[in-house]
N, C-alpha and C. Protein backbone atom coordinates (compact mmCIF):
# COMPACT_ATOMS: atom_id res chain seq x y z
N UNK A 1 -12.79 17.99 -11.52
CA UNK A 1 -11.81 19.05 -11.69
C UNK A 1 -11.29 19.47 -10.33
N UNK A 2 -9.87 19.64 -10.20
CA UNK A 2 -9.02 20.34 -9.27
C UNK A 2 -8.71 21.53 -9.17
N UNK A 3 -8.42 22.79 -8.48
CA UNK A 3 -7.95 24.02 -8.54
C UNK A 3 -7.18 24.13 -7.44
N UNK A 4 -5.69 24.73 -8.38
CA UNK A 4 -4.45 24.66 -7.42
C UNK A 4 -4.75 26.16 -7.26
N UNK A 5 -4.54 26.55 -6.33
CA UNK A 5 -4.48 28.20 -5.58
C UNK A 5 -3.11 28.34 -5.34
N UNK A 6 -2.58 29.58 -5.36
CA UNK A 6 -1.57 29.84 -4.68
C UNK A 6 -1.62 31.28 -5.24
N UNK A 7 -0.40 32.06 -4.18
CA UNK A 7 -0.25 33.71 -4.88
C UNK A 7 0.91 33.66 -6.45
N UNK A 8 0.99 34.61 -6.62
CA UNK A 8 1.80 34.82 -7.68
C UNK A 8 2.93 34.66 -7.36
N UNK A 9 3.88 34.02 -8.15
CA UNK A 9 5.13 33.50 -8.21
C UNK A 9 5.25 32.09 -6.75
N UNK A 10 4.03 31.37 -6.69
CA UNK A 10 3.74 30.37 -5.76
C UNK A 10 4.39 28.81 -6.00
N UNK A 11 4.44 28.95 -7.51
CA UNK A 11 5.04 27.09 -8.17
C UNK A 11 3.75 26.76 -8.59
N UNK A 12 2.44 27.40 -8.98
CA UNK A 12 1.36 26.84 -9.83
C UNK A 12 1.38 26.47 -10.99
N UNK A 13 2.35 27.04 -11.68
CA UNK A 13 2.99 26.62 -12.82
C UNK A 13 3.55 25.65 -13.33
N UNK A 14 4.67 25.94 -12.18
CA UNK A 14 5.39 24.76 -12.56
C UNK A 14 5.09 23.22 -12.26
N UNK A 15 4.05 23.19 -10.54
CA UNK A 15 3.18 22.32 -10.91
C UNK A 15 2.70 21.75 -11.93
N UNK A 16 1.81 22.48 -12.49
CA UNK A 16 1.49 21.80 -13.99
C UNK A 16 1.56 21.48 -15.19
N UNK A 17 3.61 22.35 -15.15
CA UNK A 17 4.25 21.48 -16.12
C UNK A 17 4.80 19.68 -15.40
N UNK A 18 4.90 19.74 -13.98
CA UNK A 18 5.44 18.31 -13.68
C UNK A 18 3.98 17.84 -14.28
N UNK A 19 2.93 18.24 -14.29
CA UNK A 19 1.69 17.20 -14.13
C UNK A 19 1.27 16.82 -15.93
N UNK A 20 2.13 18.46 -16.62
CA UNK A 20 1.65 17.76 -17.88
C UNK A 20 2.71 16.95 -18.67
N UNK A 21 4.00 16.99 -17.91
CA UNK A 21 4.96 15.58 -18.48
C UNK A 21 4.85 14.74 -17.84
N UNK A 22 4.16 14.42 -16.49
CA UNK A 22 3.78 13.37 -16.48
C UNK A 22 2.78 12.67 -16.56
N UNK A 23 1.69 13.01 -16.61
CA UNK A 23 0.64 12.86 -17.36
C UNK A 23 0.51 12.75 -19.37
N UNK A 24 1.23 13.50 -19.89
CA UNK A 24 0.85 13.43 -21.31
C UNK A 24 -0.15 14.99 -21.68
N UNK A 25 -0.23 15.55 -20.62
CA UNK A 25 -1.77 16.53 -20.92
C UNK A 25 -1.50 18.12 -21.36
N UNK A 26 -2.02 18.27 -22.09
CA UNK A 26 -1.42 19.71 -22.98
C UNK A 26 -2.00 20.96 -21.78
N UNK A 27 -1.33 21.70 -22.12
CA UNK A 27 -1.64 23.03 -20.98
C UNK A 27 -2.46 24.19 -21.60
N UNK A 28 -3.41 24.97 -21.54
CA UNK A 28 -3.92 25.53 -21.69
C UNK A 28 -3.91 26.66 -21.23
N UNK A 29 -3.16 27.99 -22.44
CA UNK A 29 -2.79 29.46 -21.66
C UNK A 29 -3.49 30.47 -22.25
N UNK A 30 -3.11 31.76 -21.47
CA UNK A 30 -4.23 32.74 -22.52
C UNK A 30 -3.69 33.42 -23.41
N UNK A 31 -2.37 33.63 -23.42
CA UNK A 31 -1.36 34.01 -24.41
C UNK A 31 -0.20 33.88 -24.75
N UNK A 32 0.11 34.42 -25.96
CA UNK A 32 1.28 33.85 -26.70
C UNK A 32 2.75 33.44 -26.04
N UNK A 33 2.91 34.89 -25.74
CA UNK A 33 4.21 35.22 -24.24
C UNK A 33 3.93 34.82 -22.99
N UNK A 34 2.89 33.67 -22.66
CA UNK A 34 2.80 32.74 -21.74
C UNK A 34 3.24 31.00 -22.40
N UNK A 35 2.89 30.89 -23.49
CA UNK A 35 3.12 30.05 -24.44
C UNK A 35 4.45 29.38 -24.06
N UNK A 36 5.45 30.76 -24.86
CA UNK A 36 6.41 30.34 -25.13
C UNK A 36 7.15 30.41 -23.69
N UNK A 37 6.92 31.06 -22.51
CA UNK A 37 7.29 31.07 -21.21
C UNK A 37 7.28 29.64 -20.41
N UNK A 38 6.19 29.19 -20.57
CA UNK A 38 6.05 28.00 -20.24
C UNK A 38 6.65 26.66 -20.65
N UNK A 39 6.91 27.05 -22.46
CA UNK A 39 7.33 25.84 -23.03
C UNK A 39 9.25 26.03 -22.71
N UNK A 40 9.45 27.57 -22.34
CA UNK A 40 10.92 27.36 -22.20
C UNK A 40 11.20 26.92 -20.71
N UNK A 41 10.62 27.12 -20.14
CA UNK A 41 10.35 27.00 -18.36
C UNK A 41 10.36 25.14 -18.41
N UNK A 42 9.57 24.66 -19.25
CA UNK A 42 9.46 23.43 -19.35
C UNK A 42 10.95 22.64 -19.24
N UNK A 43 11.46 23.48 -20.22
CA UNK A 43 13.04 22.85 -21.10
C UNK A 43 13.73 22.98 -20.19
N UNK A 44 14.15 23.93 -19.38
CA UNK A 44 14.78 24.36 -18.44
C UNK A 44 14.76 23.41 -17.28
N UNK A 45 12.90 23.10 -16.98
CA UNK A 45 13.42 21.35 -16.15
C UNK A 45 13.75 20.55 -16.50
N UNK A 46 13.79 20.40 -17.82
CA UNK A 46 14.38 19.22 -18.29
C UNK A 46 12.92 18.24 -18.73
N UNK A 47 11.88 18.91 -18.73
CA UNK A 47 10.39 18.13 -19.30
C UNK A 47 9.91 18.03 -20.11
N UNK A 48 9.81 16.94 -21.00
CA UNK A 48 8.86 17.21 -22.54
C UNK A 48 7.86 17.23 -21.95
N UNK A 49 6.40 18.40 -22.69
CA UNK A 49 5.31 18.59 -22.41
C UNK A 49 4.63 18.62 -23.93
N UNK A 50 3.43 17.89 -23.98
CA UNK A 50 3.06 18.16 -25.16
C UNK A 50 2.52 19.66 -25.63
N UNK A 51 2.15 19.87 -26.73
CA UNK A 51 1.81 21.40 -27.19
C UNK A 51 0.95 22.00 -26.65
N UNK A 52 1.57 23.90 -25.98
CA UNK A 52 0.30 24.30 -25.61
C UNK A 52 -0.38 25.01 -26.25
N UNK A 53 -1.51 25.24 -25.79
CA UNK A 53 -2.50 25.63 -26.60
C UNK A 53 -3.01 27.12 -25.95
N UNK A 54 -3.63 28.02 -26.91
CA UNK A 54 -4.35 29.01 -26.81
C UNK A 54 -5.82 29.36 -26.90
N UNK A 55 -6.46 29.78 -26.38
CA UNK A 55 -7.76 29.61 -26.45
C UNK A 55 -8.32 29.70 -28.10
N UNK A 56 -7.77 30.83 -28.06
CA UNK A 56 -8.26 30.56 -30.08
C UNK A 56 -7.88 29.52 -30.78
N UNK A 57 -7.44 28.62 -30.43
CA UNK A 57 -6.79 27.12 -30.94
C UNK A 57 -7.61 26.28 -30.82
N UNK A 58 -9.36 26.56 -29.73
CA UNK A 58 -9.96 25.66 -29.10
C UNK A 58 -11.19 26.07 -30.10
N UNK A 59 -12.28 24.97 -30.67
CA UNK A 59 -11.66 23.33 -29.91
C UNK A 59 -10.76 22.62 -30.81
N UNK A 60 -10.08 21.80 -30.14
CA UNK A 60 -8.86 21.17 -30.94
C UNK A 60 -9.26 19.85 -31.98
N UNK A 61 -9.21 20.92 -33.10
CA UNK A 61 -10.18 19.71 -34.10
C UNK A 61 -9.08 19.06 -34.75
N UNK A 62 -9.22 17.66 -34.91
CA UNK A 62 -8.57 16.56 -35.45
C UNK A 62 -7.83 15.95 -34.16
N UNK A 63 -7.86 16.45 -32.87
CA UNK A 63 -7.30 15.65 -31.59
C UNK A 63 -8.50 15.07 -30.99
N UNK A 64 -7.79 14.28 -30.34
CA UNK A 64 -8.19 13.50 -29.58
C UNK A 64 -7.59 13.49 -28.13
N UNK A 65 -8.58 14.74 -27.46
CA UNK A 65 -7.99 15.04 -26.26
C UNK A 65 -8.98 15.08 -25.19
N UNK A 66 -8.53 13.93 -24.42
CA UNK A 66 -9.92 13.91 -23.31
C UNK A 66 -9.73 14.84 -22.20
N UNK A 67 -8.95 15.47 -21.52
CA UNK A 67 -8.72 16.33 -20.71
C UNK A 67 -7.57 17.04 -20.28
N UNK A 68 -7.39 18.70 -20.38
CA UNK A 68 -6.03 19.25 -20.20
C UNK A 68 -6.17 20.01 -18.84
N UNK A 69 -4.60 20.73 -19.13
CA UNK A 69 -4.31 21.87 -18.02
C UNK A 69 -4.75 23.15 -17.70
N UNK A 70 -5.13 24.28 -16.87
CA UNK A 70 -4.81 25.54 -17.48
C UNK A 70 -4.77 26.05 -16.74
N UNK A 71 -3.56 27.19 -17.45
CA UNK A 71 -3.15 27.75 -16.55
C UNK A 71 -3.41 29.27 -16.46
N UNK A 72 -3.76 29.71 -14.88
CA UNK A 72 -4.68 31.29 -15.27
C UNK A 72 -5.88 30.87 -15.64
N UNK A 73 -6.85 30.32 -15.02
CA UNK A 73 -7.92 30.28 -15.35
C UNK A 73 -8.89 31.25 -16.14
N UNK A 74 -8.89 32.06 -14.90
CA UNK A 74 -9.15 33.12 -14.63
C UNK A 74 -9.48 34.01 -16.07
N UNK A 75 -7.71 34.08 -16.62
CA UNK A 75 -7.38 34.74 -18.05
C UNK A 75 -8.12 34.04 -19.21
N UNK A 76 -7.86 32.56 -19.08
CA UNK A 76 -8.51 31.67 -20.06
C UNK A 76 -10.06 31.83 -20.63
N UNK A 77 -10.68 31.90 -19.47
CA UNK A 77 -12.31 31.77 -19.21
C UNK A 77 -12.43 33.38 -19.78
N UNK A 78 -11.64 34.56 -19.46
CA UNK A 78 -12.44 35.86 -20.08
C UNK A 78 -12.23 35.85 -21.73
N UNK A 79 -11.09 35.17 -22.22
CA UNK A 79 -10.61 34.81 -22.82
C UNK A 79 -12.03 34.46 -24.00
N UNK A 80 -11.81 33.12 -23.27
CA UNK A 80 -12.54 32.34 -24.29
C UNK A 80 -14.61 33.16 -24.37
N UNK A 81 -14.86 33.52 -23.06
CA UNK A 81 -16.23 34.20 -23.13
C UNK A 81 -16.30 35.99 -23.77
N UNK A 82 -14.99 36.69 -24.34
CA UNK A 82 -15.09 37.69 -24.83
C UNK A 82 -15.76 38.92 -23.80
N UNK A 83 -15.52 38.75 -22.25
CA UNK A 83 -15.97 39.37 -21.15
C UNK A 83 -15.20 39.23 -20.29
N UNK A 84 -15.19 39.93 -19.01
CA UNK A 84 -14.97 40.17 -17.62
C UNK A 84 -15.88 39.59 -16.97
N UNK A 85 -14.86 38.69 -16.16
CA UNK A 85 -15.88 37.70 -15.34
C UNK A 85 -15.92 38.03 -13.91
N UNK A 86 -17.14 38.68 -13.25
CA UNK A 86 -16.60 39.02 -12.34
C UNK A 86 -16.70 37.83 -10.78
N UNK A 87 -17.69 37.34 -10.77
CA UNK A 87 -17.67 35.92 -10.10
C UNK A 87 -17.97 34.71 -10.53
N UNK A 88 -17.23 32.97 -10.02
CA UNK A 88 -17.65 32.10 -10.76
C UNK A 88 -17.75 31.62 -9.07
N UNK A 89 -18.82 30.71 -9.67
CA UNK A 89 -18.56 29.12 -8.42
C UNK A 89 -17.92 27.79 -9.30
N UNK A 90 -17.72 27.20 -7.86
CA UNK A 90 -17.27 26.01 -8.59
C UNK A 90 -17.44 25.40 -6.95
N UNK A 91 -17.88 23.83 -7.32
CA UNK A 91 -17.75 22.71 -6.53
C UNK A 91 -16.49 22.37 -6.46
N UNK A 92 -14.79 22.27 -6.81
CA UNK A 92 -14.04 22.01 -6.90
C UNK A 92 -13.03 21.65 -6.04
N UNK A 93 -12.19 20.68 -5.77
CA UNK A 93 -11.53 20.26 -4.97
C UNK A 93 -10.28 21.51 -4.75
N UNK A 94 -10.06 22.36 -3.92
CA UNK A 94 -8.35 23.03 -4.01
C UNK A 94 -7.64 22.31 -3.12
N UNK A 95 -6.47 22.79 -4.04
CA UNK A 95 -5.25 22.44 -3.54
C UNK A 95 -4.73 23.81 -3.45
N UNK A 96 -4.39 24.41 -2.46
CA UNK A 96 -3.28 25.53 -2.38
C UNK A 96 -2.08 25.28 -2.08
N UNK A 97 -1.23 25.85 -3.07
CA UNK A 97 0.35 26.06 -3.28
C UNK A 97 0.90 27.17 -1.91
N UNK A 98 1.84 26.92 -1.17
CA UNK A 98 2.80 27.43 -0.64
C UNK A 98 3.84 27.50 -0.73
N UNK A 99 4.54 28.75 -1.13
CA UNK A 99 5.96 28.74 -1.00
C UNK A 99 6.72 28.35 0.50
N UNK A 100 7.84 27.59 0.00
CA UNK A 100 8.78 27.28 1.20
C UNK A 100 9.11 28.54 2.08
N UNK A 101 9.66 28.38 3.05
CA UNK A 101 10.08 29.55 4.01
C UNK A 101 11.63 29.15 3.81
C-alpha cells in the first residue's frame, strides 16, 4: 500500500481518479456528497471510473475485487470502525502531493 499526502485542495483526488481510469480500480469514499463529487469531477476530465463505493457497501459481495482506492482515509477507517481514530501507524510508502506555484 501507498499513501498520497498532500493539504487540502492539493490534486489527491484527482490523482486517484487518473489512477482509477487507468487502472480499472473503484474508489472508496466516506460519503454520499463525496460520491457523487467525485463521479462528476471524474466526467468533467473526461474519465470513465468504475463505481464508487461507500463504506456501508463493504464488503462487496458478488465482486470480484482484488484491490481499490480511497479516498480520505482517514474518514473511511472511522467510518468503517464506528469510532474516532486518534493515531494509526503504517509502514507505507508516501507520496506527497504539491501544488504548483
Amino acid at each position: 500500500m501507498k499513501i498520497i499526502q498532500g493539504n487540502r485542495q492539493s490534486g489527491k483526488t484527482t490523482e486517484l481518479i487518473k489512477m482509477s481510469s487507468r487502472e480499472n480500480k473503484h474508489i472508496v469514499c466516506n460519503y454520499a456528497d463525496e460520491k457523487i463529487w467525485i463521479e462528476k469531477m471524474a466526467k468533467r476530465m473526461g474519465m470513465e471510473i468504475p463505481k464508487v463505493i461507500l463504506p456501508h457497501e463493504l464488503p462487496l459481495k458478488g465482486m470480484r475485487v482484488e484491490s481499490v482506492l480511497v479516498d480520505n482515509v482517514e474518514c473511511v477507517l472511522e467510518q468503517l470502525l464506528g469510532a474516532k481514530v486518534d493515531y494509526v501507524t503504517t509502514s507505507c510508502e508516501v507520496h506527497k502531493i504539491v501544488l504548483p506555484k
